[in-house]
Protein backbone atom coordinates (compact mmCIF):
# COMPACT_ATOMS: atom_id res chain seq x y z
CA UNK A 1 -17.15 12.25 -18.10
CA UNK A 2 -18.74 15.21 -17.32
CA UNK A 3 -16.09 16.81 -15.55
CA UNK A 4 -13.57 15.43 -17.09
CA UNK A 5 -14.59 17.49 -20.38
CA UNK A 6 -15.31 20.67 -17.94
CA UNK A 7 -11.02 20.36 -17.03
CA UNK A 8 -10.67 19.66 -20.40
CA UNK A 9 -12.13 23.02 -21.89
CA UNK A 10 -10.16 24.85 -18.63
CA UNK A 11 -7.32 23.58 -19.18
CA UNK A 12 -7.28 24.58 -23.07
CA UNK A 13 -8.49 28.38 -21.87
CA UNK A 14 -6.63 28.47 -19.01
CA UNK A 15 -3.06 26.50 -19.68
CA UNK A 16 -1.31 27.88 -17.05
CA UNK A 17 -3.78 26.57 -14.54
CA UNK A 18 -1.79 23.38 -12.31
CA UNK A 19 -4.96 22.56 -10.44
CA UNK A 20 -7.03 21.63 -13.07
CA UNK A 21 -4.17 19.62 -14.63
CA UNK A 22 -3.74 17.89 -11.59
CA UNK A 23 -7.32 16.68 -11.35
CA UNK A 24 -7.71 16.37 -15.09
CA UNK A 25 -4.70 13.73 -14.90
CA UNK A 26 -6.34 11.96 -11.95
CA UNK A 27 -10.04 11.66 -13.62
CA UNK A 28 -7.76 10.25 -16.64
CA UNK A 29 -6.35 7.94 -14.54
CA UNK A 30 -9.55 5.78 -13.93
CA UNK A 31 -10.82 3.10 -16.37
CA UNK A 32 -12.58 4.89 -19.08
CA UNK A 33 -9.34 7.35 -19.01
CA UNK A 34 -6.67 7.96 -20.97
CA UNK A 35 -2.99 7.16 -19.61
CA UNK A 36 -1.25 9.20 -21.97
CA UNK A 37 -3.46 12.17 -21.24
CA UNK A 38 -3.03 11.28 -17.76
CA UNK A 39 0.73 11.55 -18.10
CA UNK A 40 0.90 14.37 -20.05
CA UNK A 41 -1.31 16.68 -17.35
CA UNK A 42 0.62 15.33 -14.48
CA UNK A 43 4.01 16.92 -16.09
CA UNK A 44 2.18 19.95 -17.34
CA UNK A 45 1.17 20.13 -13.73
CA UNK A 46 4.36 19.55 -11.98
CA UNK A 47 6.11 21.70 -14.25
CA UNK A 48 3.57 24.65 -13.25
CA UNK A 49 3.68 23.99 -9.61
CA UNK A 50 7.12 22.13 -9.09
CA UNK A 51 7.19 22.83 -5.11
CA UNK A 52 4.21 19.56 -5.23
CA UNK A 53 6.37 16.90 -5.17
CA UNK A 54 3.56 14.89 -4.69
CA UNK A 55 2.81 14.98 -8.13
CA UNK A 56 5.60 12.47 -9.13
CA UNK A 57 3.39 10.04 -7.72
CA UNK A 58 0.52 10.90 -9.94
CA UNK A 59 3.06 11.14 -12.95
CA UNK A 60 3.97 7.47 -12.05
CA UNK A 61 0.87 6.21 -11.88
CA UNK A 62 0.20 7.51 -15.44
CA UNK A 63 3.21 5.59 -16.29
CA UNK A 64 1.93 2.34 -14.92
CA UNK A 65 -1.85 2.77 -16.62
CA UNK A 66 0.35 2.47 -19.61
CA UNK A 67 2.02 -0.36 -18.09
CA UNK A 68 5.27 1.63 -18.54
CA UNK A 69 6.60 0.08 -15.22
CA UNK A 70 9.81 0.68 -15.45
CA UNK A 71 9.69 4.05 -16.55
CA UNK A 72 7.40 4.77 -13.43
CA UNK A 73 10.09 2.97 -10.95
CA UNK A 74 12.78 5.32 -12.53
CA UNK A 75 10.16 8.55 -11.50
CA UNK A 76 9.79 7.17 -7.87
CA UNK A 77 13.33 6.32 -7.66
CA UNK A 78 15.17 9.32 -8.76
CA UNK A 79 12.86 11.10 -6.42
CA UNK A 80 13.82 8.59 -3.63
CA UNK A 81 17.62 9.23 -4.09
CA UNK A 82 16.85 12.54 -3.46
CA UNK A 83 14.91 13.13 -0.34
CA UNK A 84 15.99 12.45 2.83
CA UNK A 85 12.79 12.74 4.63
CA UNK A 86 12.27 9.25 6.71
CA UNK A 87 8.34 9.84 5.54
CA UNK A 88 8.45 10.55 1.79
CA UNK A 89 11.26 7.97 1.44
CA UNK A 90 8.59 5.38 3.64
CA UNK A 91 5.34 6.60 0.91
CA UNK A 92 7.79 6.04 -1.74
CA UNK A 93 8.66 2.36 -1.17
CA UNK A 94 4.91 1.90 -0.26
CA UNK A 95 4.30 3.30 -3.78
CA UNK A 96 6.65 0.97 -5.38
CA UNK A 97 5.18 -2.06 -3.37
CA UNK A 98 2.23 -1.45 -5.30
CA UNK A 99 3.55 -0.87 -8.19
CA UNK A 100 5.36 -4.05 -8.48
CA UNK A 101 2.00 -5.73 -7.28
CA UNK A 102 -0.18 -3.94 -10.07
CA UNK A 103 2.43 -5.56 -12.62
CA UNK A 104 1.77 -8.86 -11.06
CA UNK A 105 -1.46 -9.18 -11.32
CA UNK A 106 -1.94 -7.27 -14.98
CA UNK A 107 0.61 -10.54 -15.39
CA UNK A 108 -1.60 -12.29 -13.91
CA UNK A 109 -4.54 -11.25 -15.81
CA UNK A 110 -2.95 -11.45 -19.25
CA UNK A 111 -2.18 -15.10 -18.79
CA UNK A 112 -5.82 -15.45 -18.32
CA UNK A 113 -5.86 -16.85 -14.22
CA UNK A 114 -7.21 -13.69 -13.10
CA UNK A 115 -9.79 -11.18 -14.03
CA UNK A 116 -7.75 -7.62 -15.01
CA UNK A 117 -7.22 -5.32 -12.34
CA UNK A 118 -8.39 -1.88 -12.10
CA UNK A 119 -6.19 0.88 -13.23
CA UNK A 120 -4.04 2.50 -10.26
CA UNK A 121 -5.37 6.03 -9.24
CA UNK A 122 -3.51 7.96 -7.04
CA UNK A 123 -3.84 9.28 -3.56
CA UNK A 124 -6.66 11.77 -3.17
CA UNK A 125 -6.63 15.08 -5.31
CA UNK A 126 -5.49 18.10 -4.46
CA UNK A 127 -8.44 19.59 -5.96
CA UNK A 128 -12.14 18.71 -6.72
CA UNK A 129 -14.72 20.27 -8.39
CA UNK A 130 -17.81 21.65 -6.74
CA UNK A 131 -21.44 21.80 -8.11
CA UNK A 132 -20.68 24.96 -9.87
CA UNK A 133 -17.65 23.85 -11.67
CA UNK A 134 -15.05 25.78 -9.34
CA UNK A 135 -12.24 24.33 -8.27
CA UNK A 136 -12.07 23.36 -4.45
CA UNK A 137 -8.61 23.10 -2.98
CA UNK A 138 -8.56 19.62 -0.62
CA UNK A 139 -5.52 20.93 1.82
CA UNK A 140 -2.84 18.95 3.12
CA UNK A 141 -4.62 16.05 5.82
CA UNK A 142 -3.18 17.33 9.33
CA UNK A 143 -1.73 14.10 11.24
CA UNK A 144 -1.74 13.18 14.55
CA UNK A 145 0.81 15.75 17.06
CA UNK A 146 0.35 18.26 14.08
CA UNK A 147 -1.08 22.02 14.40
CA UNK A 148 -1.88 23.96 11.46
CA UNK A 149 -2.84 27.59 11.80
CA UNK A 150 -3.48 30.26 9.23
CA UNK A 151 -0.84 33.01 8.74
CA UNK A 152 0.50 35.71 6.83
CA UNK A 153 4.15 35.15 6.10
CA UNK A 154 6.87 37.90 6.79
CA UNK A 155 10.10 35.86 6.32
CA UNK A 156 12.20 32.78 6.03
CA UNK A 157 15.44 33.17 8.00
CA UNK A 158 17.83 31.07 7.49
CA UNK A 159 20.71 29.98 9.74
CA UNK A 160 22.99 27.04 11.03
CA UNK A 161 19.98 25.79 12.97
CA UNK A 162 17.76 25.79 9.66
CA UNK A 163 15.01 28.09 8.44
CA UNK A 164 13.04 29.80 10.84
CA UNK A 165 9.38 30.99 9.33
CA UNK A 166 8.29 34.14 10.92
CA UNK A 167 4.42 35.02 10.37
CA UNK A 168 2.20 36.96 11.30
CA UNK A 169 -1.20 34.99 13.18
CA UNK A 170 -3.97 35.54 15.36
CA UNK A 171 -2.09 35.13 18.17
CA UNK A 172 0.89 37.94 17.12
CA UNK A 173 4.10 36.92 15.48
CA UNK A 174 5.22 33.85 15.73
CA UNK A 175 9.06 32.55 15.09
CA UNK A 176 8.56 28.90 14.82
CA UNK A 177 11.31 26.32 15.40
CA UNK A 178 14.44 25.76 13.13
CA UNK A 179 13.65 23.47 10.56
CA UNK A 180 15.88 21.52 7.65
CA UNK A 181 14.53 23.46 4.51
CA UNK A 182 14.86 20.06 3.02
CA UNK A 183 12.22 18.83 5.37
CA UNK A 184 9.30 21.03 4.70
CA UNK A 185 6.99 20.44 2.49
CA UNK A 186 6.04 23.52 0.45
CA UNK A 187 3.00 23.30 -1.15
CA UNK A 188 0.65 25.39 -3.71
CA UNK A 189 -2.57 25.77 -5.01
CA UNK A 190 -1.58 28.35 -7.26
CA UNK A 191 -1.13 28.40 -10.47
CA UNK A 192 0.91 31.72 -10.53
CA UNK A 193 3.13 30.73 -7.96
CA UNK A 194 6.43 27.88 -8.87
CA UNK A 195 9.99 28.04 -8.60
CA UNK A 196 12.75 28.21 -5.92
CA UNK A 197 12.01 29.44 -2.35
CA UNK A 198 14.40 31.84 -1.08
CA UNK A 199 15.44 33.24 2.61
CA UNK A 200 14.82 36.62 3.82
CA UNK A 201 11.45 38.91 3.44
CA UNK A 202 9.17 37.20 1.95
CA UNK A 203 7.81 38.67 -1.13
CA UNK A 204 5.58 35.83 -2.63
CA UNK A 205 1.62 35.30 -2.08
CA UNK A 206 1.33 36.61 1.67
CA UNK A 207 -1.13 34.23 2.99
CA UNK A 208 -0.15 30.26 4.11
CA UNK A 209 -0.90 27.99 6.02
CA UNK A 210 1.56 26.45 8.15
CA UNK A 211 2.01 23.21 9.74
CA UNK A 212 4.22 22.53 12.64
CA UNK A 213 4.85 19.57 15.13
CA UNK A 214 5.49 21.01 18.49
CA UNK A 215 7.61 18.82 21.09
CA UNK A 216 6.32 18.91 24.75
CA UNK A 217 4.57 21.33 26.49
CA UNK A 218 4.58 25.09 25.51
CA UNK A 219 7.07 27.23 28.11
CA UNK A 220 6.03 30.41 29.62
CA UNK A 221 7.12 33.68 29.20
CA UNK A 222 9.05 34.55 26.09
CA UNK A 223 10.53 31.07 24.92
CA UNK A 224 11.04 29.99 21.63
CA UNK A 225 8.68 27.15 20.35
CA UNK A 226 10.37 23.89 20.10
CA UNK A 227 9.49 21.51 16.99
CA UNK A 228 9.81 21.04 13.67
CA UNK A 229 7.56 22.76 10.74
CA UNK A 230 6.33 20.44 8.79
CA UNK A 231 4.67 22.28 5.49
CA UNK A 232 3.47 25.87 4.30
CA UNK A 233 0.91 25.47 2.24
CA UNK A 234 -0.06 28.67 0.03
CA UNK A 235 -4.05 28.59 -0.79
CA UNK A 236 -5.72 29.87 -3.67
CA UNK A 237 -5.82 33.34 -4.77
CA UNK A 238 -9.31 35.04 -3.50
CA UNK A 239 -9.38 36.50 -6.79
């Protein structure tokens, strides 16, 4: 409760922040929460930061602690005929899965066979709180064949091929592979930072992270990198 009334008072000083609406939604989303608070930080998020996608899940799962299920199967499934990514499209069914099998059992429950479930929470928070009340981005998990490296972006070039990010790293400028703009994730843990990405010099928050998927070995000499990217992820402001 504790931090849950710490977000609360941010939130009201600092509206424009999308991180602490995101975990002031989540904390809402557990049993002593509130599902319509929960709901309305998840949009205020999302509408701050609309590059996190990933948010629609937390939005739905606000719908569903108000046992709104099919407004939350209209959230995942708009999103669903959008995408084409093979991976969101898989987490989205997944998600639906479970939200048909929360209704089931809250069913279940309310025809007194089973004890009431526990309210759905989504996946883990973008954002936690430290000792000191900060908040402490939780980045992107990096799966298995995937290499993230820190980076200062110079450009997104775009061409029949796709986009090709061009940033600066330790290692000197790097060109990584062509890459469906549809198929990388951009994400943010900024609050002053929303909107459309655009090709050519880059002229947003200079420092990412970016996450790529090479495919076989790397080739000598001068040759391009072959893969995919898979997300840029822009960190907080130092500030």
């Amino acid at each position: 409760i504790k931090a849950r009334d710490l977000l609360t008072r941010a939130t009201a000083l600092e509206p424009k922040r999308a991180t602490a609406h995101e975990l002031l939604a989540r904390l809402h989303l557990r049993r002593d929460g509130d599902g319509r608070l929960a709901e309305f930080h998840a949009r205020t998020a999302l509408s701050l930061a609309p590059t996190r996608i990933d948010m629609l899940f937390v939005v739905a799962d606000a719908l569903v602690r108000q046992e709104k299920y099919g407004d939350a199967r209209n959230t995942l499934g708009a999103f669903l005929a959008r995408t084409t990514d093979k991976n969101r499209r898989d987490s989205i069914r997944a998600h639906l899965g479970r939200v048909a099998e929360y209704e089931r059992r809250v069913k279940a429950a309310r025809d007194g066979r089973t004890a009431l479930p526990p309210p759905p929470v989504a996946g883990d928070p973008s954002t936690a709180a430290d000792a000191g009340g900060q908040l402490m981005p939780v980045y992107r998990v990096v799966q298995d064949g995937e290499t993230r490296v820190d980076a200062t972006m110079v450009a997104l070039e775009c061409g029949p091929r796709g986009v090709v990010v061009v940033a600066d790293t330790g290692n000197g400028r790097m060109r990584f592979p062509p890459t469906d703009f549809a198929r990388i994730e951009f994400i943010t843990y900024r609050s002053d930072l929303g909107g459309d990405v655009s090709c050519g010099p880059w002229k947003g928050p200079a420092q990412v992270m970016i996450t790529w998927r090479p495919s076989g070995p790397p080739q000598p000499g001068p040759a391009p990198l072959q893969g995919t990217v898979v997300a840029i992820e822009f960190p907080p402001s130092p500030h």
